[in-house]
Protein backbone atom coordinates (compact mmCIF):
# COMPACT_ATOMS: atom_id res chain seq x y z
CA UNK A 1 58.13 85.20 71.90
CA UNK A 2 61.80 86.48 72.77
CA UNK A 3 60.68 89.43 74.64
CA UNK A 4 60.42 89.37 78.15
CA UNK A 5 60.34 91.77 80.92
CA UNK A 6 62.24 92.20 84.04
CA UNK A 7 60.76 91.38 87.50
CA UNK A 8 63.09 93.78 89.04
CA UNK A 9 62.77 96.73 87.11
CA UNK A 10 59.95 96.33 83.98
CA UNK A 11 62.45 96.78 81.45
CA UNK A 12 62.09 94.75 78.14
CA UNK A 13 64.59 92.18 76.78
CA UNK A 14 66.06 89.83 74.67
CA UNK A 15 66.02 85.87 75.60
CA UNK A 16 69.78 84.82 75.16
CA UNK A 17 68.89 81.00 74.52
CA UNK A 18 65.54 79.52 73.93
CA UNK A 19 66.90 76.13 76.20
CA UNK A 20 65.85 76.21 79.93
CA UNK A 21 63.52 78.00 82.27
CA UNK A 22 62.91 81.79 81.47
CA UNK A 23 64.68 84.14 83.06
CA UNK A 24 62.79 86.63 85.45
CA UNK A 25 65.61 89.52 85.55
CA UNK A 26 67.52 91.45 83.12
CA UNK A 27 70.89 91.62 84.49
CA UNK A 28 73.24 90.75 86.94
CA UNK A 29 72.25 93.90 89.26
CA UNK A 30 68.06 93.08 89.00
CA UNK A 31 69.25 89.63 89.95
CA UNK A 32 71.11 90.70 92.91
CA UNK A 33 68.54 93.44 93.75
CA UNK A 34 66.13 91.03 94.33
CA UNK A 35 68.20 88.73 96.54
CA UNK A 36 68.67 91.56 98.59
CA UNK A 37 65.16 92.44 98.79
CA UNK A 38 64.44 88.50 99.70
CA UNK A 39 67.06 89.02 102.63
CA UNK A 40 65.57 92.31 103.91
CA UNK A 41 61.77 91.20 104.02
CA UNK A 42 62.98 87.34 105.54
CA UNK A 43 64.72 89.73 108.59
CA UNK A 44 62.34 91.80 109.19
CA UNK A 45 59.12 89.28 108.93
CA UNK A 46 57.59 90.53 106.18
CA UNK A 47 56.58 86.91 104.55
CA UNK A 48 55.22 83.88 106.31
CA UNK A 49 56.08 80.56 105.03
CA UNK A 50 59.07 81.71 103.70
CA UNK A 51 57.88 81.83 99.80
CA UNK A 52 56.38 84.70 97.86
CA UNK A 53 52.68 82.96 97.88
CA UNK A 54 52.75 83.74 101.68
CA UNK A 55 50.40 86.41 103.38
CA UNK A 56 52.10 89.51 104.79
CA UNK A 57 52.68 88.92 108.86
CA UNK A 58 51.82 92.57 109.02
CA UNK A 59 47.75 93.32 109.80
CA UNK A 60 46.59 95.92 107.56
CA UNK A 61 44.04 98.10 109.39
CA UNK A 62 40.63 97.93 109.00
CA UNK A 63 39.33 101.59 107.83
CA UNK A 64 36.29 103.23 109.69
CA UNK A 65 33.95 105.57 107.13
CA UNK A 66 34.74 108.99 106.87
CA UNK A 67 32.79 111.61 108.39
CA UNK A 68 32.56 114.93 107.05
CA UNK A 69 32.71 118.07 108.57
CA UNK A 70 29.38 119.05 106.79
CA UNK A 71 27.80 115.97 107.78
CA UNK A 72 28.44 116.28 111.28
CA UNK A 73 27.33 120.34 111.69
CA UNK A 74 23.94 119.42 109.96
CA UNK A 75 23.64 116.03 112.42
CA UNK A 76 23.44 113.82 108.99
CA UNK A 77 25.91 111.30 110.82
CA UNK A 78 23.46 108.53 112.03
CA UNK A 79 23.72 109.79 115.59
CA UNK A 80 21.09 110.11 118.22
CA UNK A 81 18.70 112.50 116.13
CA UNK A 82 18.52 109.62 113.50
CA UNK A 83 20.00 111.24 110.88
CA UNK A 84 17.55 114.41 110.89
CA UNK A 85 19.08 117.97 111.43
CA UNK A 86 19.26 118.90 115.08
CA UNK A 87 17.27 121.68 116.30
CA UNK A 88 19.08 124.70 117.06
């Protein structure tokens, strides 16, 4: 199998030399790209442990369910009335 794609950029190519590891990128720039990007995220925290199995440091948010509009006018939200339209 002598294609491979690019980590950088998904862009198919050509193995140069069957001896040695894979590469991951297809050029010089993809290479360099991702250093950069390695650089950036170390600064600003963005990986624990240093490597790229790490968790984010970030906390993603925990989403509450959405109510609707309708739900709410015609007291189908769960509230007090026990999900049963309110009297009017």
């Amino acid at each position: 199998m002598d294609t491979l794609y690019c980590a950088c950029c998904g862009q198919p190519f050509r193995r140069t030399s069957p001896r040695g590891p894979a590469p991951l990128y297809c050029s010089r720039d993809c290479r360099r790209q991702i250093e950069v990007r390695r650089r950036v995220w170390a600064a600003m925290g963005g990986l624990s442990g240093g490597g790229l199995s790490g968790t984010p440091s970030v906390r993603t948010p925990v989403l509450e369910p959405m109510r609707s509009a309708w739900s709410l006018e015609h007291g189908r939200h769960g509230g007090a009335t026990g999900g049963r339209a309110a009297s009017a």
